[in-house]
PDB file of N, CA and C in Angstrom:
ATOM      1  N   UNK A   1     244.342 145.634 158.371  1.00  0.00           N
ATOM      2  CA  UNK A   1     243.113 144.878 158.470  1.00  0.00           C
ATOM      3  C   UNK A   1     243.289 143.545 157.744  1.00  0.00           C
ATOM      4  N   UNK A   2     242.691 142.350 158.246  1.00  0.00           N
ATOM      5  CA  UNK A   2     243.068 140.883 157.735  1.00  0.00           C
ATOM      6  C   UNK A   2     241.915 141.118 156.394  1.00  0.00           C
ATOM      7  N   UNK A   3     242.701 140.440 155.657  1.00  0.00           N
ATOM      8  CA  UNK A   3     241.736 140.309 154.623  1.00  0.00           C
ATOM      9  C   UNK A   3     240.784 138.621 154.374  1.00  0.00           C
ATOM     10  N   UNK A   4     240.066 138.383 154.475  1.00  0.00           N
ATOM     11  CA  UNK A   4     238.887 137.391 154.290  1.00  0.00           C
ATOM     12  C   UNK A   4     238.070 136.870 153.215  1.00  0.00           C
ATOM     13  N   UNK A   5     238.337 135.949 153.207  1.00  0.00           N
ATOM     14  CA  UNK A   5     237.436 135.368 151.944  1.00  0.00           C
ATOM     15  C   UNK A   5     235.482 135.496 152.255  1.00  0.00           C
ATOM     16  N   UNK A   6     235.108 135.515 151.315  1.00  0.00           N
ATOM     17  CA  UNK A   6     233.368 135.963 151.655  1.00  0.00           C
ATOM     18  C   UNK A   6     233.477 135.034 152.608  1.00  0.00           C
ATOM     19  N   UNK A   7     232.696 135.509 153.740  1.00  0.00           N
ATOM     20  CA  UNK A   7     231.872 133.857 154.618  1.00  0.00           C
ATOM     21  C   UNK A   7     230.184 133.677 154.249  1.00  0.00           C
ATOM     22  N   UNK A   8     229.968 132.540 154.431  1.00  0.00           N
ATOM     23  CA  UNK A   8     228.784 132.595 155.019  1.00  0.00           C
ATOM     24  C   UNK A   8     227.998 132.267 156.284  1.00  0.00           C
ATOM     25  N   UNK A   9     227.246 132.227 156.789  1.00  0.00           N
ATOM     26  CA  UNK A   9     226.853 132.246 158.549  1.00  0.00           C
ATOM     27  C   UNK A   9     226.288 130.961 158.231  1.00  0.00           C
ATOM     28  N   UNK A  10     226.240 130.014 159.424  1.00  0.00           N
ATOM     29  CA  UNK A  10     225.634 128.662 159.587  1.00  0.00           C
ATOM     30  C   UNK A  10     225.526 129.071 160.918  1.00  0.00           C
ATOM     31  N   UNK A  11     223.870 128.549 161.522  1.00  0.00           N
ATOM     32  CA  UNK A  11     223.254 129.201 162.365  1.00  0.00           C
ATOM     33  C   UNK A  11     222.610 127.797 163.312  1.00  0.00           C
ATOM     34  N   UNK A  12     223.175 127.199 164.333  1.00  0.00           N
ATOM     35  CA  UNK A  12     222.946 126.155 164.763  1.00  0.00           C
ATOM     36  C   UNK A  12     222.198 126.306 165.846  1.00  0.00           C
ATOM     37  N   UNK A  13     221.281 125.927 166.541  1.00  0.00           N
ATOM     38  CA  UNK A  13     220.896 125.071 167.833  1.00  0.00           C
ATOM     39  C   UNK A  13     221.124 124.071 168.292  1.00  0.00           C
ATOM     40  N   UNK A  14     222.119 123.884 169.549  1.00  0.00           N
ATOM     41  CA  UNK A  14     222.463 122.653 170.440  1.00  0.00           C
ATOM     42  C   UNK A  14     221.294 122.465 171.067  1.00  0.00           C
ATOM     43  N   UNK A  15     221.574 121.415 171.722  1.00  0.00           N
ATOM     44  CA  UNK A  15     220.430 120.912 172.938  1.00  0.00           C
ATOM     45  C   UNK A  15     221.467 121.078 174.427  1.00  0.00           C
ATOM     46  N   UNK A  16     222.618 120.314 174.409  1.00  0.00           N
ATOM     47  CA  UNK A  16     222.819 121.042 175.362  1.00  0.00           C
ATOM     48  C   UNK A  16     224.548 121.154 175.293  1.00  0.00           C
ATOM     49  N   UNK A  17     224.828 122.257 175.490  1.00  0.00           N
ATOM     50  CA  UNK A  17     224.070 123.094 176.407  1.00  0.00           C
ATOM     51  C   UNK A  17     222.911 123.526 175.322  1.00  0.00           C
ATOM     52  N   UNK A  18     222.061 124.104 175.772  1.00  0.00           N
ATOM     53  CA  UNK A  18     220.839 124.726 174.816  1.00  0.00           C
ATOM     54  C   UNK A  18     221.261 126.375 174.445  1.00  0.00           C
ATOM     55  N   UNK A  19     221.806 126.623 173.236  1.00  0.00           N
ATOM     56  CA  UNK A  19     222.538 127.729 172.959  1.00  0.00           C
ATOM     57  C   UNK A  19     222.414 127.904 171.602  1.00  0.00           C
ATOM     58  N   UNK A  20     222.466 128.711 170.500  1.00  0.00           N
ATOM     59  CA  UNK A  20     222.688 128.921 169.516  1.00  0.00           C
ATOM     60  C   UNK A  20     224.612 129.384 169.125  1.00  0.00           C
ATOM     61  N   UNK A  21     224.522 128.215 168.281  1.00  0.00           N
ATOM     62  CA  UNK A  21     226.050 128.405 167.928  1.00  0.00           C
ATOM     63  C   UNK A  21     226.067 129.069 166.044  1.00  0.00           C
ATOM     64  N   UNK A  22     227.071 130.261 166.257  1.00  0.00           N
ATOM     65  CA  UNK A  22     226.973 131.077 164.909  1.00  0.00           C
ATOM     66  C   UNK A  22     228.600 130.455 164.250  1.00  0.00           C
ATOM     67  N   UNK A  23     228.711 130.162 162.806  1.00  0.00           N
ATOM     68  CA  UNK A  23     229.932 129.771 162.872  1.00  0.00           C
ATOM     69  C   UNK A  23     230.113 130.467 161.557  1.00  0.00           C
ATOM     70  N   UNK A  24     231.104 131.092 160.740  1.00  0.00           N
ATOM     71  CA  UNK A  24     231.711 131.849 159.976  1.00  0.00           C
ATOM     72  C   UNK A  24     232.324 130.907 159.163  1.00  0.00           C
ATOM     73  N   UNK A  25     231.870 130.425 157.585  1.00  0.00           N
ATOM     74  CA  UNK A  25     232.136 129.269 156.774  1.00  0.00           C
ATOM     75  C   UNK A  25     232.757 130.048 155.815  1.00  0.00           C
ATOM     76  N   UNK A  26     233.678 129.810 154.766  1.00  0.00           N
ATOM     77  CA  UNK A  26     234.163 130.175 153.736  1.00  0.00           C
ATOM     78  C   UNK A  26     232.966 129.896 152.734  1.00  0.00           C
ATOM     79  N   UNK A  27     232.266 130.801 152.248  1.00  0.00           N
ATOM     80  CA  UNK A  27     231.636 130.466 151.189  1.00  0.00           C
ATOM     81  C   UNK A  27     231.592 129.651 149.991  1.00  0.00           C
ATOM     82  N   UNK A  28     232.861 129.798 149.772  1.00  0.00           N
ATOM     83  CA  UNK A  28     233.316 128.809 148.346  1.00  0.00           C
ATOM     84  C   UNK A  28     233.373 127.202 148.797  1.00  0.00           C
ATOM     85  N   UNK A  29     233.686 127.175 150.232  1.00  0.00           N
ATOM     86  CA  UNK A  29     234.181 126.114 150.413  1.00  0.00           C
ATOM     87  C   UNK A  29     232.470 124.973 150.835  1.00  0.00           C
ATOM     88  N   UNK A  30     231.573 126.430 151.297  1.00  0.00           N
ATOM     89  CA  UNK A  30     230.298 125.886 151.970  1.00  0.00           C
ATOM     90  C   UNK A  30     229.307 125.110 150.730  1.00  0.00           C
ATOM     91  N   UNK A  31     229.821 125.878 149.385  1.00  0.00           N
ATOM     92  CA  UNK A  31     228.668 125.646 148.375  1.00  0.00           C
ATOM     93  C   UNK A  31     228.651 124.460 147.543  1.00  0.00           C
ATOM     94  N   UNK A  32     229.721 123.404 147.791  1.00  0.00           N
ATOM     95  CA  UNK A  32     229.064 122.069 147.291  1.00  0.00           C
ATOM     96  C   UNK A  32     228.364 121.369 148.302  1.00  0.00           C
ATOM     97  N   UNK A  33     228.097 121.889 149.888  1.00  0.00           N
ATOM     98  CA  UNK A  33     227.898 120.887 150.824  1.00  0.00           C
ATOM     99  C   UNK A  33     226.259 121.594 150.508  1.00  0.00           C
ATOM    100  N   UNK A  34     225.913 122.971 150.299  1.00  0.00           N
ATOM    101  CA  UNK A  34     224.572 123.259 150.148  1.00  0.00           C
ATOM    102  C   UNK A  34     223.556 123.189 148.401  1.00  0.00           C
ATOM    103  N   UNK A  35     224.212 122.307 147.895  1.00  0.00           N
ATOM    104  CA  UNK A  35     224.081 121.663 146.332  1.00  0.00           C
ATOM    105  C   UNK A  35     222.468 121.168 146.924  1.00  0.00           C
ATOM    106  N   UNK A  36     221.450 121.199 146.411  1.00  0.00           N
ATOM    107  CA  UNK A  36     220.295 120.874 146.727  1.00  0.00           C
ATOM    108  C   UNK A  36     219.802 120.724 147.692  1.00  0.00           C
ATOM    109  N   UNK A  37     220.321 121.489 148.990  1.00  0.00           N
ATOM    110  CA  UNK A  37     219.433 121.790 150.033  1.00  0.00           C
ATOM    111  C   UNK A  37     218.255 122.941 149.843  1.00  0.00           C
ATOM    112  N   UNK A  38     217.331 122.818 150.626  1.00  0.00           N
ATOM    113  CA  UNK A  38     216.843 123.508 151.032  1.00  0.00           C
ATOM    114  C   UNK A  38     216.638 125.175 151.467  1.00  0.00           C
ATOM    115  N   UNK A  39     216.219 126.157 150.795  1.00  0.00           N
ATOM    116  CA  UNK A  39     216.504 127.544 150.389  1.00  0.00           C
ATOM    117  C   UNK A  39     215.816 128.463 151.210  1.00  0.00           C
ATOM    118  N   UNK A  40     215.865 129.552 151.968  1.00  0.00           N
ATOM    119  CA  UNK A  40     214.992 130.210 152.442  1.00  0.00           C
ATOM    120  C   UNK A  40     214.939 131.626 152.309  1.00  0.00           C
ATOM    121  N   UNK A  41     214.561 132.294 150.980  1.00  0.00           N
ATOM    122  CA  UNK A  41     214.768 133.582 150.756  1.00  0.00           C
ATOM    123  C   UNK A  41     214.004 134.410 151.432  1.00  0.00           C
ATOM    124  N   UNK A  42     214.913 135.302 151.970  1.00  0.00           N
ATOM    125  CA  UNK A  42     214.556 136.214 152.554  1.00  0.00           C
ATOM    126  C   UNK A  42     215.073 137.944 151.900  1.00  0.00           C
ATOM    127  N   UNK A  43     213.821 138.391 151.168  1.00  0.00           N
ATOM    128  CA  UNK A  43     214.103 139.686 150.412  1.00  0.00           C
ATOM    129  C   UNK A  43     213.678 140.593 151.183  1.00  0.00           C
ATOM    130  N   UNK A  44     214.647 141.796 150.496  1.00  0.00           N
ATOM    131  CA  UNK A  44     215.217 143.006 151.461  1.00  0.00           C
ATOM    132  C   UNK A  44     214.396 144.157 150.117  1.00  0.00           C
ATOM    133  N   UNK A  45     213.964 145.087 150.481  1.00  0.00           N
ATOM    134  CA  UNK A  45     213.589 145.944 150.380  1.00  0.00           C
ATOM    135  C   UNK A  45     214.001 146.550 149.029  1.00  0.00           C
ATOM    136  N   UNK A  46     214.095 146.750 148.184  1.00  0.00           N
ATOM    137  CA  UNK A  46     215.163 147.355 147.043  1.00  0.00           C
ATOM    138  C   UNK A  46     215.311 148.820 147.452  1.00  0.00           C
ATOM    139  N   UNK A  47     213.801 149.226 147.367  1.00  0.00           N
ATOM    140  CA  UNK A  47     213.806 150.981 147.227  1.00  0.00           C
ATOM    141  C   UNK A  47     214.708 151.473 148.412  1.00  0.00           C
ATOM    142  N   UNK A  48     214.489 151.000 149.726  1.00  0.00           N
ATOM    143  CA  UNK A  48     215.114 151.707 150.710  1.00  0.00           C
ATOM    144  C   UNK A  48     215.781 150.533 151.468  1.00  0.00           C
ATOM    145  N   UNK A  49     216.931 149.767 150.518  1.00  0.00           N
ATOM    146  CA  UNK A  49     217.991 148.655 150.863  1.00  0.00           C
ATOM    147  C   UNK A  49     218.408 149.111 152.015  1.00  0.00           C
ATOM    148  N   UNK A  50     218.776 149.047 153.090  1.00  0.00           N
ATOM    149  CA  UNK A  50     219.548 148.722 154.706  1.00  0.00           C
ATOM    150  C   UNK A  50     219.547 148.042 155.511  1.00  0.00           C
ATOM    151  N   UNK A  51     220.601 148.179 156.158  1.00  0.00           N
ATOM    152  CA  UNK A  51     220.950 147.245 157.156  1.00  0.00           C
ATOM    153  C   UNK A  51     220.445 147.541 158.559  1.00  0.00           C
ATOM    154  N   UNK A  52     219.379 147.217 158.874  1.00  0.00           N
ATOM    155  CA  UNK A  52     218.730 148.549 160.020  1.00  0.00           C
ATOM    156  C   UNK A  52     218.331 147.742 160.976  1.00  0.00           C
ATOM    157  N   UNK A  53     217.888 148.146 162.656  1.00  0.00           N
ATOM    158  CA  UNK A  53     217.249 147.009 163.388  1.00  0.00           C
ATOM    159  C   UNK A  53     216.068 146.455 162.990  1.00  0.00           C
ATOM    160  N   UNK A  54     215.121 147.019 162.474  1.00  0.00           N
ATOM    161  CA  UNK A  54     213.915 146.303 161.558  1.00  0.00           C
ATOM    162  C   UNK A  54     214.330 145.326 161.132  1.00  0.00           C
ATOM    163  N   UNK A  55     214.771 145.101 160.003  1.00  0.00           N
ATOM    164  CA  UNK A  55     215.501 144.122 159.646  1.00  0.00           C
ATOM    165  C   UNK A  55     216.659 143.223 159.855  1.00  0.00           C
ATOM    166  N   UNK A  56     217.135 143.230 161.126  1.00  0.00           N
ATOM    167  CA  UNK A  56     218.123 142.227 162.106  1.00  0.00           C
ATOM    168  C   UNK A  56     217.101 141.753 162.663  1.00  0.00           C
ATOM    169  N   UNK A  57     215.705 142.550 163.186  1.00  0.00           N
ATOM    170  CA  UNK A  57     214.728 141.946 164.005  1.00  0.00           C
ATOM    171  C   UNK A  57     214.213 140.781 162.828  1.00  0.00           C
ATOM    172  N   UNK A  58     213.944 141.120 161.705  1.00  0.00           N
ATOM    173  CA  UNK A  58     213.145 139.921 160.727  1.00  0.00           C
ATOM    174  C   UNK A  58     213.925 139.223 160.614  1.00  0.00           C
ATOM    175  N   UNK A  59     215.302 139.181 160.151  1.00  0.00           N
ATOM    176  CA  UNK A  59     216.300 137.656 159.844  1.00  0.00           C
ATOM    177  C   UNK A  59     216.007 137.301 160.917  1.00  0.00           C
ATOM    178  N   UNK A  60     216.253 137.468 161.942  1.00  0.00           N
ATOM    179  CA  UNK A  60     216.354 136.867 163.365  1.00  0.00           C
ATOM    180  C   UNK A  60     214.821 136.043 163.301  1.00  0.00           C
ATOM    181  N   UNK A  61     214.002 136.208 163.449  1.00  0.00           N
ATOM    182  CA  UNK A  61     212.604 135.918 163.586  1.00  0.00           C
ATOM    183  C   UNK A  61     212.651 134.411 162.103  1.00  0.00           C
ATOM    184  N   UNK A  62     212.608 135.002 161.228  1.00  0.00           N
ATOM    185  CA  UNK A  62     213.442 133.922 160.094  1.00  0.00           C
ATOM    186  C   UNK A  62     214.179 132.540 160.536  1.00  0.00           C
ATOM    187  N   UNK A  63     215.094 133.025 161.072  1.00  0.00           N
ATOM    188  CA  UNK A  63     215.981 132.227 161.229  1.00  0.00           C
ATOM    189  C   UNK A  63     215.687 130.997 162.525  1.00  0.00           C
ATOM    190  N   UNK A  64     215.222 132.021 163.051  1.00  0.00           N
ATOM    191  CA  UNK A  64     214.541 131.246 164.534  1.00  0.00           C
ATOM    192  C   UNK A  64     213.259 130.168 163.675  1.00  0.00           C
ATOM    193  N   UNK A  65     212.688 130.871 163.190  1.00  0.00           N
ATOM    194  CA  UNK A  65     211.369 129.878 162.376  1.00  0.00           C
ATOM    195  C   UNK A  65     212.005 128.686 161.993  1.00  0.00           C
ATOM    196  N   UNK A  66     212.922 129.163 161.063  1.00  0.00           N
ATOM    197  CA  UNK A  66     213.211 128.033 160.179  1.00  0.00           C
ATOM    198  C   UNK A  66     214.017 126.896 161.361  1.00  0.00           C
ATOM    199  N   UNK A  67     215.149 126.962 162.374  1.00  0.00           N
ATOM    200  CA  UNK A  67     215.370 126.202 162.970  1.00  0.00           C
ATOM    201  C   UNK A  67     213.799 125.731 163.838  1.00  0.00           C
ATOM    202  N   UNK A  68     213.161 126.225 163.915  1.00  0.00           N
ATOM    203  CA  UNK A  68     212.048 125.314 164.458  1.00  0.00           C
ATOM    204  C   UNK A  68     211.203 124.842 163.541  1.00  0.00           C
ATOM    205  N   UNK A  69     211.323 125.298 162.706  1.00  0.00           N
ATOM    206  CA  UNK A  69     210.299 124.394 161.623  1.00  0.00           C
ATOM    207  C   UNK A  69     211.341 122.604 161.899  1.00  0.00           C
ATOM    208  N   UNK A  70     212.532 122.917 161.911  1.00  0.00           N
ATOM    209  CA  UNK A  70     213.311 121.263 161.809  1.00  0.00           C
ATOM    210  C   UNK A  70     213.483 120.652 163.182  1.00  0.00           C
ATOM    211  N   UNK A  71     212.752 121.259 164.165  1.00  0.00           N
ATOM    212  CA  UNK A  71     213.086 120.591 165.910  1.00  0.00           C
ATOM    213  C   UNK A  71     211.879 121.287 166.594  1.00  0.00           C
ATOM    214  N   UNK A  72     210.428 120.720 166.096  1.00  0.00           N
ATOM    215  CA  UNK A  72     209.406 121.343 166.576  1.00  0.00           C
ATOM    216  C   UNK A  72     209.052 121.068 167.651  1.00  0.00           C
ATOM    217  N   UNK A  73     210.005 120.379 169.230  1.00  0.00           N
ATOM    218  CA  UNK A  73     210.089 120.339 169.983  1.00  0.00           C
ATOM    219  C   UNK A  73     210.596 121.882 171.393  1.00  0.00           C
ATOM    220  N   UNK A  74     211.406 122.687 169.954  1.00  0.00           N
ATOM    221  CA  UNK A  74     211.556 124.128 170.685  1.00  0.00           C
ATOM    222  C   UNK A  74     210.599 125.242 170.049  1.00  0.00           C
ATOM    223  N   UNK A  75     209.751 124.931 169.238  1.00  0.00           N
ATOM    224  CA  UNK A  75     208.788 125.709 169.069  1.00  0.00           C
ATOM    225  C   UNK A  75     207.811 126.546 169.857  1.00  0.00           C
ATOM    226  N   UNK A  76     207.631 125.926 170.524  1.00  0.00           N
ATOM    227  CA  UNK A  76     207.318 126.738 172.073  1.00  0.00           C
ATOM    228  C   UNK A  76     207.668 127.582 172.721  1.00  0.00           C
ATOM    229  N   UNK A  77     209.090 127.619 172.541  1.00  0.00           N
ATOM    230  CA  UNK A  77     209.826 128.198 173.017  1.00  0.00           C
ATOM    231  C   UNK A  77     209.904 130.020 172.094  1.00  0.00           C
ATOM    232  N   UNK A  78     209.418 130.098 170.737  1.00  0.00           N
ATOM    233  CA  UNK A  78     209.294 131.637 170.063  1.00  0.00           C
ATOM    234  C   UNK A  78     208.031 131.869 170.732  1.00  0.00           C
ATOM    235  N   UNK A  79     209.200 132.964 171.014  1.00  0.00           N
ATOM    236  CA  UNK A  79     207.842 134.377 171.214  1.00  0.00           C
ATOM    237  C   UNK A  79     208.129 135.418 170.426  1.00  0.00           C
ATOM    238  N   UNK A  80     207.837 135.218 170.005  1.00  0.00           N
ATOM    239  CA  UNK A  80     208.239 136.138 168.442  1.00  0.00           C
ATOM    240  C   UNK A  80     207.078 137.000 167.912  1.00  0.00           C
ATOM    241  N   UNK A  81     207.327 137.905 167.344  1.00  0.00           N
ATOM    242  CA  UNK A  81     206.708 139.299 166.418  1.00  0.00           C
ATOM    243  C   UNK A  81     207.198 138.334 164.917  1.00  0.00           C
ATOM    244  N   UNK A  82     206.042 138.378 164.596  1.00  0.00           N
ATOM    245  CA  UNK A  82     205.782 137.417 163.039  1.00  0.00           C
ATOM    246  C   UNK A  82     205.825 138.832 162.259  1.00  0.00           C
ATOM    247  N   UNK A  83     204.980 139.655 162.214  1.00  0.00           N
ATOM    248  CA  UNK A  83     205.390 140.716 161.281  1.00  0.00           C
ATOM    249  C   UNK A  83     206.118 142.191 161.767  1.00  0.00           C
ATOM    250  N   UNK A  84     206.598 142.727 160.337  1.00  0.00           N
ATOM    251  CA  UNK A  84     207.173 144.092 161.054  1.00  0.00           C
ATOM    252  C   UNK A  84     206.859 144.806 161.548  1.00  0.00           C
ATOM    253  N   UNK A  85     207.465 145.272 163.127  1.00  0.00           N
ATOM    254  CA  UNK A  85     206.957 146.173 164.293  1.00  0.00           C
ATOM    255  C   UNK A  85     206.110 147.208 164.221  1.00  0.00           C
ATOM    256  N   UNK A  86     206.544 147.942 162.487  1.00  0.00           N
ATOM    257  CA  UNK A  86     206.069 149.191 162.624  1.00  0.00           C
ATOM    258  C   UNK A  86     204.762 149.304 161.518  1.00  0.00           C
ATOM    259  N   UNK A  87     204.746 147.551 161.785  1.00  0.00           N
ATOM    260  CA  UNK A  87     202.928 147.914 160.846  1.00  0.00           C
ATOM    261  C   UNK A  87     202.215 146.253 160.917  1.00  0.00           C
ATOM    262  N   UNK A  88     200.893 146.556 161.301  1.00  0.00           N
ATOM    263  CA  UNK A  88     200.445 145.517 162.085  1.00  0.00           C
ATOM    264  C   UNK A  88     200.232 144.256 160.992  1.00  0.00           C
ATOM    265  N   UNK A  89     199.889 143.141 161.863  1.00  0.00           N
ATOM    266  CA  UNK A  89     200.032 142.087 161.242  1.00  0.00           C
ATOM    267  C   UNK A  89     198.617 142.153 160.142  1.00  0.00           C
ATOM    268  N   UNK A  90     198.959 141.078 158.968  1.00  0.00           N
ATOM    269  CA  UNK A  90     197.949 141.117 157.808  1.00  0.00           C
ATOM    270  C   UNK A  90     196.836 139.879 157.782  1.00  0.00           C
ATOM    271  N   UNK A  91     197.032 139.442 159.164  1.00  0.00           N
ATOM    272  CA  UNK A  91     196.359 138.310 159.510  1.00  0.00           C
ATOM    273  C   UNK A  91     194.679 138.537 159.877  1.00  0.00           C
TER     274      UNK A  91
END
């Protein structure tokens, strides 16, 4: 098995083609370029920590937000479940 330095994910939207591009960064190498950017924590559960579709469904939903919060021209475009599936929204 290759061995790998941590990555971290950088999570892009083109225009065109219109696609989401995922790219696999060396962490060490990513963290002077993210020196006072912009942060978006997203906390995980402690008591019952996993990696589960619930939670691929929320990063995802996350992640999608946050690229449209910066190109509110594809905003339109989520159709998205704002809260978790298995308990209704607090709105």
């Amino acid at each position: 098995m290759a061995n790998h330095p941590p990555y971290s994910l950088v999570l892009t939207y083109t225009e065109d083609p219109q696609q989401l591009v995922m790219q696999a960064v060396d962490s060490a190498r990513l963290a002077p370029v993210l020196s006072g950017i912009m942060e978006v924590p997203f906390f995980l559960d402690v008591d019952e920590f996993k990696f589960d579709d619930e939670l691929a469904r929320q990063l995802g939903v996350a992640a999608l937000n946050v690229i449209a919060a910066g190109r509110p021209d594809i905003k339109h475009c989520l159709a998205l479940t704002q809260h978790p599936i298995d308990r209704p929204s607090e709105e």
